[in-house]
PDB file of N, CA and C in Angstrom:
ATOM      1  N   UNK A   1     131.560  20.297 210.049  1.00  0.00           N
ATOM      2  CA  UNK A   1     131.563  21.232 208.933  1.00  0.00           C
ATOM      3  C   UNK A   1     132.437  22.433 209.275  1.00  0.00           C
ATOM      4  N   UNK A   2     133.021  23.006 208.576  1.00  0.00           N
ATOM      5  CA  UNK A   2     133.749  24.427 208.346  1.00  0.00           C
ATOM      6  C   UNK A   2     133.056  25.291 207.946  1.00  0.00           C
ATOM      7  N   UNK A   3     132.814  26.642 208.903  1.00  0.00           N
ATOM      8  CA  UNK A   3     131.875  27.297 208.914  1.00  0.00           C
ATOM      9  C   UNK A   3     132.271  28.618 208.401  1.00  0.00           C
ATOM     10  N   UNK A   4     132.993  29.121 207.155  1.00  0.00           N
ATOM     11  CA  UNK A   4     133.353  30.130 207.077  1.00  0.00           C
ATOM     12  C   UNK A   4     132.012  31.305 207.087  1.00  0.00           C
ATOM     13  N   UNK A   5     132.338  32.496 207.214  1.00  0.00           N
ATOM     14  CA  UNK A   5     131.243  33.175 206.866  1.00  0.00           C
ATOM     15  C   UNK A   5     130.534  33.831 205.045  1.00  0.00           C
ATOM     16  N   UNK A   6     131.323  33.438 204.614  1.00  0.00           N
ATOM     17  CA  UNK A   6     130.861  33.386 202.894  1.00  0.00           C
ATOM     18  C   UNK A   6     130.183  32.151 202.118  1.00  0.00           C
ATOM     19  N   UNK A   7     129.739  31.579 202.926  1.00  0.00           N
ATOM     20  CA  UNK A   7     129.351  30.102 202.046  1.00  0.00           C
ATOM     21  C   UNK A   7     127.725  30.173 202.223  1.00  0.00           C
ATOM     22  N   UNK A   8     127.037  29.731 201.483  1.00  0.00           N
ATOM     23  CA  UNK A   8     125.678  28.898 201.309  1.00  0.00           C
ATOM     24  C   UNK A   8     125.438  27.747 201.998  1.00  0.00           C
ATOM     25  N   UNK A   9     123.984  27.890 202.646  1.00  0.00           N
ATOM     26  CA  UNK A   9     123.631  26.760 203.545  1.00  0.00           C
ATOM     27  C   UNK A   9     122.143  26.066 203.234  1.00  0.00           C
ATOM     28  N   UNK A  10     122.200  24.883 203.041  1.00  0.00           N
ATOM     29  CA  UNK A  10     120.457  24.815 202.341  1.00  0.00           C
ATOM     30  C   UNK A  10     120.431  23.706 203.878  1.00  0.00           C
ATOM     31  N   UNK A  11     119.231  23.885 204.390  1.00  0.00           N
ATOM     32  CA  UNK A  11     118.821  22.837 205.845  1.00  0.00           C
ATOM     33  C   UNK A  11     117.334  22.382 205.253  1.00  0.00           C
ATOM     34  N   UNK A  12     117.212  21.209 205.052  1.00  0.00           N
ATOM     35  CA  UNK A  12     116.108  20.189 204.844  1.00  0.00           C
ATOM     36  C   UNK A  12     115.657  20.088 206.256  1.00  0.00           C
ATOM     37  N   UNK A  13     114.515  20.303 206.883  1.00  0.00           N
ATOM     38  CA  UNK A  13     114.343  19.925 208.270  1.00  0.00           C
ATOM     39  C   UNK A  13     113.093  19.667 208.735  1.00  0.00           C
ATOM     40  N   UNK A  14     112.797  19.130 209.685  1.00  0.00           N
ATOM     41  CA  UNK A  14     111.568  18.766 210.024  1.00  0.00           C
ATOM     42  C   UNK A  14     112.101  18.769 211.870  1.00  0.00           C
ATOM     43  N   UNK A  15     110.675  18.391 212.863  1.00  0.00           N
ATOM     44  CA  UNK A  15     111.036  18.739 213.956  1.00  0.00           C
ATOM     45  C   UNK A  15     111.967  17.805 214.495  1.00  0.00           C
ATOM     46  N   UNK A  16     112.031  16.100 213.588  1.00  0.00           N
ATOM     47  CA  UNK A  16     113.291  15.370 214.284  1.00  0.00           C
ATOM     48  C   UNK A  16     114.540  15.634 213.455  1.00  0.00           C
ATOM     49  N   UNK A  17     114.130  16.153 212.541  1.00  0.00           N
ATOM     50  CA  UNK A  17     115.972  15.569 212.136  1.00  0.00           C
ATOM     51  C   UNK A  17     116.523  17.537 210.790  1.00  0.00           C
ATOM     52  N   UNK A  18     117.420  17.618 210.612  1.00  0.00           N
ATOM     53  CA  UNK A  18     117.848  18.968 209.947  1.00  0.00           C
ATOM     54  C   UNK A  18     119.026  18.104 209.580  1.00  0.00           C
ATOM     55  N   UNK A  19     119.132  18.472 207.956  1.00  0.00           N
ATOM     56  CA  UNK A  19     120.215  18.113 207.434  1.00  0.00           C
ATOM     57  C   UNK A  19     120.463  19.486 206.592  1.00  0.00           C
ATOM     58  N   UNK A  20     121.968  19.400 207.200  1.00  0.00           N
ATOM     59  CA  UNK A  20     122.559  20.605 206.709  1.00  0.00           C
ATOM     60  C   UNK A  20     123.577  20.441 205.507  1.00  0.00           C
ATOM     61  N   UNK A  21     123.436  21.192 204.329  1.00  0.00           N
ATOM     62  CA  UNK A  21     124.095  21.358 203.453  1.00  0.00           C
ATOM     63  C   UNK A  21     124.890  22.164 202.984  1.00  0.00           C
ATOM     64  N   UNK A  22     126.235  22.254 203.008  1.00  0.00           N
ATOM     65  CA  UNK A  22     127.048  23.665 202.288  1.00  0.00           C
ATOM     66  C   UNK A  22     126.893  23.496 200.902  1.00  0.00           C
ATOM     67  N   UNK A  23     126.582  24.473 200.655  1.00  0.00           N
ATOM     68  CA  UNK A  23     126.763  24.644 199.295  1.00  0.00           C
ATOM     69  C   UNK A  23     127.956  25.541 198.286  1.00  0.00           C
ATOM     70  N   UNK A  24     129.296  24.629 198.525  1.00  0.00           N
ATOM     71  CA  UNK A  24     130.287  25.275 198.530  1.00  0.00           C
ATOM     72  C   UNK A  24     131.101  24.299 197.125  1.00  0.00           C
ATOM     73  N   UNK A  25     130.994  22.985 197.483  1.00  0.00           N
ATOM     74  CA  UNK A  25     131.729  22.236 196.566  1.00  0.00           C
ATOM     75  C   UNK A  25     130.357  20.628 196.010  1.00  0.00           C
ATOM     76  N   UNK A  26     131.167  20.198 194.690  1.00  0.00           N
ATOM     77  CA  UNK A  26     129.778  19.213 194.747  1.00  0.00           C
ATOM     78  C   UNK A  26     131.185  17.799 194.188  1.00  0.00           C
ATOM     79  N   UNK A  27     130.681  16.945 195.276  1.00  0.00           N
ATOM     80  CA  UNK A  27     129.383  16.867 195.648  1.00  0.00           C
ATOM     81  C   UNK A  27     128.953  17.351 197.041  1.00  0.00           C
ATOM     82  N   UNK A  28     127.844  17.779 197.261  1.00  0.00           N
ATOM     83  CA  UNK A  28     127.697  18.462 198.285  1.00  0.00           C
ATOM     84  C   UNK A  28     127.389  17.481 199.419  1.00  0.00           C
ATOM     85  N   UNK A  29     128.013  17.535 200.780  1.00  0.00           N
ATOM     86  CA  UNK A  29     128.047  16.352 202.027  1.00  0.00           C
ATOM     87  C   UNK A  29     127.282  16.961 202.953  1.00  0.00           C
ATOM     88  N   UNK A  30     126.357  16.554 203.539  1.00  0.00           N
ATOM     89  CA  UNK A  30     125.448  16.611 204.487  1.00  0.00           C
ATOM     90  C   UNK A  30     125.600  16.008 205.977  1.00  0.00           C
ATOM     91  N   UNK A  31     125.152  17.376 206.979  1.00  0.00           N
ATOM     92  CA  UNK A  31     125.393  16.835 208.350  1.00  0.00           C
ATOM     93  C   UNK A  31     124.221  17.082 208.686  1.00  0.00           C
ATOM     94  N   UNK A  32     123.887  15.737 209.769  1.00  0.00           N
ATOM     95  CA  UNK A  32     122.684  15.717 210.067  1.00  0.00           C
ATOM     96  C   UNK A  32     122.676  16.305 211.703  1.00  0.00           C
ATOM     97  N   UNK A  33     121.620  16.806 212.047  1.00  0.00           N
ATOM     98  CA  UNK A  33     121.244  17.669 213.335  1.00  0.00           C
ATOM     99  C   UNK A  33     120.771  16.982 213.850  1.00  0.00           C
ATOM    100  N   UNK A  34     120.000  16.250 214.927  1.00  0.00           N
ATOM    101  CA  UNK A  34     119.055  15.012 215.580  1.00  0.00           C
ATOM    102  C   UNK A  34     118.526  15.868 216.720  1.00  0.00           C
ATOM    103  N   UNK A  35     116.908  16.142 216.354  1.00  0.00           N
ATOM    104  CA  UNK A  35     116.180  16.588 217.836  1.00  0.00           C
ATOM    105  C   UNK A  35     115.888  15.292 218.985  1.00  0.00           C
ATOM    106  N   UNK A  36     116.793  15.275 220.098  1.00  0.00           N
ATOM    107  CA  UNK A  36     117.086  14.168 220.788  1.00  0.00           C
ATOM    108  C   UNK A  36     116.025  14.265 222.097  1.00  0.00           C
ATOM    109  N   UNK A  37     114.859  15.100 221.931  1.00  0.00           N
ATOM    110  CA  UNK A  37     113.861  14.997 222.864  1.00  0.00           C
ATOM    111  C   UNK A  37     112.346  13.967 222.495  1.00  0.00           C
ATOM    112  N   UNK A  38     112.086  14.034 223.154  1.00  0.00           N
ATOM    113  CA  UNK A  38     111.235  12.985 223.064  1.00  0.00           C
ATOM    114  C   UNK A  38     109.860  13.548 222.291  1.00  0.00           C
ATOM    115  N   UNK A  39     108.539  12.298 221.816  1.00  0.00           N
ATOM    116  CA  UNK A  39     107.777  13.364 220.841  1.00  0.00           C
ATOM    117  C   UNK A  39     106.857  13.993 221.956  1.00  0.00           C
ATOM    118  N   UNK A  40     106.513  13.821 223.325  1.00  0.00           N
ATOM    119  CA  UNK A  40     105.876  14.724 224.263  1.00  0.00           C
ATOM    120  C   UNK A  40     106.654  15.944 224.266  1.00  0.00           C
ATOM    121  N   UNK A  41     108.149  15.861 224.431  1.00  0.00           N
ATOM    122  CA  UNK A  41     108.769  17.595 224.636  1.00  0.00           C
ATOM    123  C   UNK A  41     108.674  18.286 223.353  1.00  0.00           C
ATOM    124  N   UNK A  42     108.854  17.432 222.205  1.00  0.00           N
ATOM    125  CA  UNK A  42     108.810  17.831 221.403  1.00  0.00           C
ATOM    126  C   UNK A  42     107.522  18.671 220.864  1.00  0.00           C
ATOM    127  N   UNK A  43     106.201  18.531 221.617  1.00  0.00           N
ATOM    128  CA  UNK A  43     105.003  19.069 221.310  1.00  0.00           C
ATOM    129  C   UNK A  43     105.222  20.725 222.207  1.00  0.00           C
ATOM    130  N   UNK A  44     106.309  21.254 222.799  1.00  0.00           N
ATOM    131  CA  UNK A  44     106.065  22.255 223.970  1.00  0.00           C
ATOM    132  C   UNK A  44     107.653  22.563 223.583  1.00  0.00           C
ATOM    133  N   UNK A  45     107.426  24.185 223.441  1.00  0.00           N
ATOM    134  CA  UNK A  45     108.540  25.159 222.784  1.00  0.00           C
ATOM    135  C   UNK A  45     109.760  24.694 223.410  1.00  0.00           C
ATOM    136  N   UNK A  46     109.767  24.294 225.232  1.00  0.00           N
ATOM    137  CA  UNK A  46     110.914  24.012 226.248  1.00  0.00           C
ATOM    138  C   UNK A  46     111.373  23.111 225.371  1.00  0.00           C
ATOM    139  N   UNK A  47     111.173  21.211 224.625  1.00  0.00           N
ATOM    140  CA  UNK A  47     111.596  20.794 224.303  1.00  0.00           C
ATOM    141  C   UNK A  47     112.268  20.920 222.718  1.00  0.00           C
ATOM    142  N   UNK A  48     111.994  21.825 222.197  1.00  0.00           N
ATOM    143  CA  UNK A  48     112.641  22.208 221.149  1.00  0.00           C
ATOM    144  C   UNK A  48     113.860  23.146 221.265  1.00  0.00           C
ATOM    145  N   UNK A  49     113.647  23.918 221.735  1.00  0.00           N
ATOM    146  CA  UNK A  49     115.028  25.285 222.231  1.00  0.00           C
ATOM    147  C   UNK A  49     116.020  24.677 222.112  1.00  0.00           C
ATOM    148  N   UNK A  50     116.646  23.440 222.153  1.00  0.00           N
ATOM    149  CA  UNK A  50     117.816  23.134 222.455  1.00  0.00           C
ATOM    150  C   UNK A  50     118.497  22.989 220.594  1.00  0.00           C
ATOM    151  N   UNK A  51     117.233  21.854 220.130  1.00  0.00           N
ATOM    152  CA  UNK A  51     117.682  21.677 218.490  1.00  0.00           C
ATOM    153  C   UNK A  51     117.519  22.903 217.832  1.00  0.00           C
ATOM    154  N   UNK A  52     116.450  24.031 218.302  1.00  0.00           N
ATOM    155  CA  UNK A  52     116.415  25.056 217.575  1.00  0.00           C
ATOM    156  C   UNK A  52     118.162  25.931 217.711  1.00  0.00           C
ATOM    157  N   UNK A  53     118.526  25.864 219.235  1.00  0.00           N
ATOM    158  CA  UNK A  53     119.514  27.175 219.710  1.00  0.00           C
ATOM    159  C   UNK A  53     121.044  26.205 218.932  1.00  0.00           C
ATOM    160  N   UNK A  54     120.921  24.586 218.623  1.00  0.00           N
ATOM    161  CA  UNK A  54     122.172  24.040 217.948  1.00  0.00           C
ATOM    162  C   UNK A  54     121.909  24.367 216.757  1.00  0.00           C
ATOM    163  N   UNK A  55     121.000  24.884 215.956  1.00  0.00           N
ATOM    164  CA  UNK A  55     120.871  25.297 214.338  1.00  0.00           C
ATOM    165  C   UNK A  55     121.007  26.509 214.462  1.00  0.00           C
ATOM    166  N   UNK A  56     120.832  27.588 215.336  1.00  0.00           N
ATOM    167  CA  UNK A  56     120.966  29.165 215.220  1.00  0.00           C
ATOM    168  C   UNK A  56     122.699  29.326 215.300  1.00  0.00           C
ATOM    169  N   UNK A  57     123.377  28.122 215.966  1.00  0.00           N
ATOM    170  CA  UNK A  57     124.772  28.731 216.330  1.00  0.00           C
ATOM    171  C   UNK A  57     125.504  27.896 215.412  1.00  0.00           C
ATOM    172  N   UNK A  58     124.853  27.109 214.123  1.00  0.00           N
ATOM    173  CA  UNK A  58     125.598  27.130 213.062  1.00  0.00           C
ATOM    174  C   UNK A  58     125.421  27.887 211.849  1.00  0.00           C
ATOM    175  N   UNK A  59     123.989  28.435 211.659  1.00  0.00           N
ATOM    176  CA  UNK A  59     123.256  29.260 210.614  1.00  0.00           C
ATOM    177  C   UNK A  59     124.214  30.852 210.766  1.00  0.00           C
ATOM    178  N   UNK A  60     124.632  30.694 211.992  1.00  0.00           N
ATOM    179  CA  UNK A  60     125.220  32.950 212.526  1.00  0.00           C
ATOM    180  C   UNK A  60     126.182  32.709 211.478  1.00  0.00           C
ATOM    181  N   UNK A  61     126.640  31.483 211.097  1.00  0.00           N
ATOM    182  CA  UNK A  61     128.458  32.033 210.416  1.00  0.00           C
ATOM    183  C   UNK A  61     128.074  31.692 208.857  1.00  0.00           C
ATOM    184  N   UNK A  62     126.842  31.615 208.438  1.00  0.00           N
ATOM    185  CA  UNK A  62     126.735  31.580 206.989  1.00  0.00           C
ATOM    186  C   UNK A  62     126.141  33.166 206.714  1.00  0.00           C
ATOM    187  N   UNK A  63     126.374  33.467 205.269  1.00  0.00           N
ATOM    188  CA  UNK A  63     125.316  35.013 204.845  1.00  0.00           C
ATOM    189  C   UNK A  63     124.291  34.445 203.974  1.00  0.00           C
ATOM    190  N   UNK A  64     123.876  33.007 203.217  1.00  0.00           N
ATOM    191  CA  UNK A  64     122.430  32.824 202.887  1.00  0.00           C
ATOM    192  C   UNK A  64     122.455  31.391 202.999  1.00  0.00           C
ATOM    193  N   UNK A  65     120.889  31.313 203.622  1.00  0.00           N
ATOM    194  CA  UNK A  65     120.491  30.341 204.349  1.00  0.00           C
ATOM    195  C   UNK A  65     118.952  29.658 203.669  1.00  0.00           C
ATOM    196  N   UNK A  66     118.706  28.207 203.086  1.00  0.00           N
ATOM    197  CA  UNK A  66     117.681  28.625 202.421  1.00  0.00           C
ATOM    198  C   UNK A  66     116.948  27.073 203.694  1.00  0.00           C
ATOM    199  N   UNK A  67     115.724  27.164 204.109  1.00  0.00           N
ATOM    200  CA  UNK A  67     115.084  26.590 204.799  1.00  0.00           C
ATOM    201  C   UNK A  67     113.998  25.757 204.307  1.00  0.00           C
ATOM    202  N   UNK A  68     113.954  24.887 204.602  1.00  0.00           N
ATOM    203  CA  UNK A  68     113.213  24.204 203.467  1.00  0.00           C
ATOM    204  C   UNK A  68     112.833  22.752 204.277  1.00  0.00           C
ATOM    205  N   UNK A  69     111.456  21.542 203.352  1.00  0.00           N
ATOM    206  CA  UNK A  69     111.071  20.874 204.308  1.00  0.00           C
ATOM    207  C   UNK A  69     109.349  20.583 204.260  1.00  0.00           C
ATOM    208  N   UNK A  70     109.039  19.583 204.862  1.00  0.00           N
ATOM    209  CA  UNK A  70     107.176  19.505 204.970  1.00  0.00           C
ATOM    210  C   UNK A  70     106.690  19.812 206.127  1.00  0.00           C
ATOM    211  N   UNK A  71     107.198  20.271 206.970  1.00  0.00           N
ATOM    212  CA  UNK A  71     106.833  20.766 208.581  1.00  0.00           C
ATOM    213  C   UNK A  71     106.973  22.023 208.633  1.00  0.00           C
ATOM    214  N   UNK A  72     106.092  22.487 209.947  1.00  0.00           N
ATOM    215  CA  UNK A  72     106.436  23.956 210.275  1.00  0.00           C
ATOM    216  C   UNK A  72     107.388  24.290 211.074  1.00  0.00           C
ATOM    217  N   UNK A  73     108.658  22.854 211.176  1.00  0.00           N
ATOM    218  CA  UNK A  73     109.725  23.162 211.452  1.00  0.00           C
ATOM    219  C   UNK A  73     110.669  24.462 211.038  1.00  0.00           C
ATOM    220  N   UNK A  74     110.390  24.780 210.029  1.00  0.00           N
ATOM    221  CA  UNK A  74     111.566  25.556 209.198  1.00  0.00           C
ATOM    222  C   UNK A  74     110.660  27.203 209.660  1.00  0.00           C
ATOM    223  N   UNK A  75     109.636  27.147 209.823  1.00  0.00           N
ATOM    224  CA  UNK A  75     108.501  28.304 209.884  1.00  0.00           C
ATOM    225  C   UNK A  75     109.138  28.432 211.440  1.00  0.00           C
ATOM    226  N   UNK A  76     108.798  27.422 212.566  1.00  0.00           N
ATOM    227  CA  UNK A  76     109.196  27.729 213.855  1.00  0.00           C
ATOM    228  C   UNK A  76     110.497  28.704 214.081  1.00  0.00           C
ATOM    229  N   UNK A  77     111.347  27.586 213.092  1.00  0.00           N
ATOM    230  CA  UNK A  77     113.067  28.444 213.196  1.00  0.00           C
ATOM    231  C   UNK A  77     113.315  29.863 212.543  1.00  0.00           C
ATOM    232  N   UNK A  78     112.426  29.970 211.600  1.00  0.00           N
ATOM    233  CA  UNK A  78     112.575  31.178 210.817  1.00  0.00           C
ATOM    234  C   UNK A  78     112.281  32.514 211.957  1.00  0.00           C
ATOM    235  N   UNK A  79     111.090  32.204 212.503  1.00  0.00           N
ATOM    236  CA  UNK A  79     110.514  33.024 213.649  1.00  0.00           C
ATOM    237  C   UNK A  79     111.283  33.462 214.189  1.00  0.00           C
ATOM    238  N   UNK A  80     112.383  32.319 215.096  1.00  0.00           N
ATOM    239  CA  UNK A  80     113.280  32.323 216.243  1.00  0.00           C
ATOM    240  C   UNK A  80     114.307  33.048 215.432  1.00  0.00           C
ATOM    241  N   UNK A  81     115.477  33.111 214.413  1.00  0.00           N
ATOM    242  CA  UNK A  81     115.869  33.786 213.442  1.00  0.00           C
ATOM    243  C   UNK A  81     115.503  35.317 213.484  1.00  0.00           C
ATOM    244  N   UNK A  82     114.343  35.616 212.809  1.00  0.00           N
ATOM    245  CA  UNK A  82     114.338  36.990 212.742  1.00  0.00           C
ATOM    246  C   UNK A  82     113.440  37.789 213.878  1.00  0.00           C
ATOM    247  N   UNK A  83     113.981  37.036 215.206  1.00  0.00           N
ATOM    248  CA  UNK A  83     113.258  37.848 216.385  1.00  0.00           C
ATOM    249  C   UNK A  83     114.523  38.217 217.192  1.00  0.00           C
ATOM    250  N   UNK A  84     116.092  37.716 216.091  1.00  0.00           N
ATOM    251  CA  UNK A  84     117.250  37.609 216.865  1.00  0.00           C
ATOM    252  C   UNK A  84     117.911  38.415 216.008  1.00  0.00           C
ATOM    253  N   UNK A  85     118.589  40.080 216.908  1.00  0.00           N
ATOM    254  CA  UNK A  85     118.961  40.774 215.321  1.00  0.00           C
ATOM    255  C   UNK A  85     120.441  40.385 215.377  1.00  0.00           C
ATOM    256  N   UNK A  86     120.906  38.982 215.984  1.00  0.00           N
ATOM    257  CA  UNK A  86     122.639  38.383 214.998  1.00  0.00           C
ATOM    258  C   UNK A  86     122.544  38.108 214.224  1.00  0.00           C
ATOM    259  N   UNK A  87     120.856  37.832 213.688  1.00  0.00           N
ATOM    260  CA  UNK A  87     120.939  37.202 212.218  1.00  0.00           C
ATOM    261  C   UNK A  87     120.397  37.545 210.929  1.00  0.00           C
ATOM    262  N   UNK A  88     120.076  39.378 211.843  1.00  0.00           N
ATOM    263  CA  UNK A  88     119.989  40.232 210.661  1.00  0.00           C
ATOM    264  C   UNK A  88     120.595  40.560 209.523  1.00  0.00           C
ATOM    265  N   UNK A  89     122.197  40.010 209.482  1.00  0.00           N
ATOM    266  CA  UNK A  89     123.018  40.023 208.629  1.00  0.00           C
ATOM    267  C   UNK A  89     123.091  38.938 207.326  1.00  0.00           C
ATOM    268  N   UNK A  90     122.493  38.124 207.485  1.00  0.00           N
ATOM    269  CA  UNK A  90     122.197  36.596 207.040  1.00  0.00           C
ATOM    270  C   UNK A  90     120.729  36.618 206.351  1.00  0.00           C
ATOM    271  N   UNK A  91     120.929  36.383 204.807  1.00  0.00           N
ATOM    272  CA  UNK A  91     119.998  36.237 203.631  1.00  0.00           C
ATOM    273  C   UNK A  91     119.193  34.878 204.116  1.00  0.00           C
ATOM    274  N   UNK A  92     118.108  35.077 204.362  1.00  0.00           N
ATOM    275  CA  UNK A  92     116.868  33.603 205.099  1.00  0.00           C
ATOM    276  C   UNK A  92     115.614  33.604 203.974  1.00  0.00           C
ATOM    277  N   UNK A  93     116.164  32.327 203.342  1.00  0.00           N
ATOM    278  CA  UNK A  93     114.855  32.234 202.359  1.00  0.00           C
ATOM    279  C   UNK A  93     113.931  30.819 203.324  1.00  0.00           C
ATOM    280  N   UNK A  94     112.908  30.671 202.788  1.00  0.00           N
ATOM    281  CA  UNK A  94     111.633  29.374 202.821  1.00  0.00           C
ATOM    282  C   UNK A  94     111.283  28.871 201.828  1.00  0.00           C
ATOM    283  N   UNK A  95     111.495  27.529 201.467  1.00  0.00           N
ATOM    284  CA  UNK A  95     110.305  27.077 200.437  1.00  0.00           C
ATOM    285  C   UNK A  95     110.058  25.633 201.370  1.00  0.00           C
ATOM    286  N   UNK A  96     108.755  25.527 200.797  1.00  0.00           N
ATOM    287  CA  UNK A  96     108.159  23.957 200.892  1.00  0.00           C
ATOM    288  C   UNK A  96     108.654  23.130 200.104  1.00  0.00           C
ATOM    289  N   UNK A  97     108.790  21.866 200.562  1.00  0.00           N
ATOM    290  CA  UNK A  97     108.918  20.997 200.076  1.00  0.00           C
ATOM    291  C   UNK A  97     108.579  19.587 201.000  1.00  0.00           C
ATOM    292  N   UNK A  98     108.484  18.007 199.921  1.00  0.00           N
ATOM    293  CA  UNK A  98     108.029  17.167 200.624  1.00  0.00           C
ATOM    294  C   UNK A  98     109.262  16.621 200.926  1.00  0.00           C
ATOM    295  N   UNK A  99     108.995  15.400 201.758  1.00  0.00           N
ATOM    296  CA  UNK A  99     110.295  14.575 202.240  1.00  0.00           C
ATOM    297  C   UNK A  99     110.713  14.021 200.693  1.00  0.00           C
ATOM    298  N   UNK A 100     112.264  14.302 201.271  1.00  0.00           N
ATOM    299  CA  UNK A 100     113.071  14.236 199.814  1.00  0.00           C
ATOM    300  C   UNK A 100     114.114  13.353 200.339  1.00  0.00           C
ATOM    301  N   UNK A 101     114.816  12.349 199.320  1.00  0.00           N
ATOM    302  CA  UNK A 101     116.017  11.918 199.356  1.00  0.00           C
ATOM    303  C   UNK A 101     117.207  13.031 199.519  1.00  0.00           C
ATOM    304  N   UNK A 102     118.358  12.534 200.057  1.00  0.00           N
ATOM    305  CA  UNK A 102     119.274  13.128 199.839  1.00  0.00           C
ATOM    306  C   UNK A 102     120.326  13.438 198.378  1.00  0.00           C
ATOM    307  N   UNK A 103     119.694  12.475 197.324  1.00  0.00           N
ATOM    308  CA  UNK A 103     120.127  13.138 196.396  1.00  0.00           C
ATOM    309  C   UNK A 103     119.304  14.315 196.173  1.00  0.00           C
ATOM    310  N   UNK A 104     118.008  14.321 196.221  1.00  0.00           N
ATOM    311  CA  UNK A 104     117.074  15.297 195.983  1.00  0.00           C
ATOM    312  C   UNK A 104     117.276  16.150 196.847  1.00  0.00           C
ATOM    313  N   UNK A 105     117.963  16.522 197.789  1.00  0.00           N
ATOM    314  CA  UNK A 105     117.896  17.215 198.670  1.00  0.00           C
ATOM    315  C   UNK A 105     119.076  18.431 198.231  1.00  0.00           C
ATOM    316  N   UNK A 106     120.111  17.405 197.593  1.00  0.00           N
ATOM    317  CA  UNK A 106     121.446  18.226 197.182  1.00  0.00           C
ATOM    318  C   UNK A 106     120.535  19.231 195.894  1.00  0.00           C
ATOM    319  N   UNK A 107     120.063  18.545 195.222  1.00  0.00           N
ATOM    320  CA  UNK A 107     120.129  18.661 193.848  1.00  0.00           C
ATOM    321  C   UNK A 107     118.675  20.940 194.046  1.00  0.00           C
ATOM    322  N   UNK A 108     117.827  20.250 195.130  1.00  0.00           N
ATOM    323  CA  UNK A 108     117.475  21.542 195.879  1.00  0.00           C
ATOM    324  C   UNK A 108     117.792  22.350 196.019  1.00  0.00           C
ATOM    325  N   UNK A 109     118.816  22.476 196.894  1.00  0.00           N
ATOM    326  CA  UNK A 109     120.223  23.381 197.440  1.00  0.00           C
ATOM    327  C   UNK A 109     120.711  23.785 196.349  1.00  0.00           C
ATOM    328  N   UNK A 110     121.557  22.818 195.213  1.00  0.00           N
ATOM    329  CA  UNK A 110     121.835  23.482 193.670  1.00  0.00           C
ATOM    330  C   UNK A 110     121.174  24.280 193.729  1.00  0.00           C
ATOM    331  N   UNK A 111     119.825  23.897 193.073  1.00  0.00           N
ATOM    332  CA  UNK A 111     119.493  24.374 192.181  1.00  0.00           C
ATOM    333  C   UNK A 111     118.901  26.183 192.483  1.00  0.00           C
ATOM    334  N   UNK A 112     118.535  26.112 194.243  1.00  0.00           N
ATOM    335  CA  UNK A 112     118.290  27.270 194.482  1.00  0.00           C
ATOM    336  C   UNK A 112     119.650  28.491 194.676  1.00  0.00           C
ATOM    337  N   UNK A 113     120.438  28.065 195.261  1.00  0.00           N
ATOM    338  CA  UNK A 113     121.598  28.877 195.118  1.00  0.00           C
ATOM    339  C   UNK A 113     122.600  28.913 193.508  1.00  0.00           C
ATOM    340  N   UNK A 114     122.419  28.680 193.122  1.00  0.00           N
ATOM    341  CA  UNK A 114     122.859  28.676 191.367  1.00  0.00           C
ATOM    342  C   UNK A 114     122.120  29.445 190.181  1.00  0.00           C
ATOM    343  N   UNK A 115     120.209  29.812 191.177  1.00  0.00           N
ATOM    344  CA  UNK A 115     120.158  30.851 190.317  1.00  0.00           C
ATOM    345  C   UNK A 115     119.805  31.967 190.936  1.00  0.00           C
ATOM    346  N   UNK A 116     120.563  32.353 192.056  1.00  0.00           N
ATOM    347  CA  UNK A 116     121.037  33.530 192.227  1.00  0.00           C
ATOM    348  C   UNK A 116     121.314  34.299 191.438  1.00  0.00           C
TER     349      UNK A 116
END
């Protein structure tokens, strides 16, 4: 992805997998993130840091970010986010949601950045 700093970012995520969306042109193309630890590390903060610190160092170069998802994945990252002031500059919304297709996933992202 091309990370300018003016674009919209919607991330569908859960603790294995974050799919990232610009929300710049449609149709909108999705890159997927893969937490590549196992589900024991995955229960203990050490094994997360790594998928969390590869989503913080693509989220710094967007200004709104909307987080979203059925896990307290997006809650964990939000934490890590605003305990970090690089990303005080950067609009961080939350909503819930259940596991969604990726059309449904785009159509999300629309619909929340469009009524801005």
């Amino acid at each position: 992805m091309d990370h300018p700093k003016v674009k919209n970012l919607g991330i569908w995520m859960d603790h294995t997998n974050a799919h990232l969306m610009e929300f710049i042109t449609d149709p909108i193309t999705t890159e997927i993130i893969s937490n590549k630890t196992t589900h024991r590390e995955k229960e203990h903060s050490s094994g997360k840091a790594e998928y969390y610190q590869k989503l913080c160092g693509i989220i710094h170069n967007f200004q709104d970010v909307l987080l979203f998802g059925p896990s307290g994945a997006k809650l964990e990252l939000l934490t890590l986010l605003r305990s970090d002031h690089q990303f005080e500059h950067i609009r961080l919304d939350i909503k819930e949601s259940v596991k969604m297709s990726q059309n449904k996933q785009h159509a999300f992202v629309k619909d929340h950045f469009s009524h801005r």
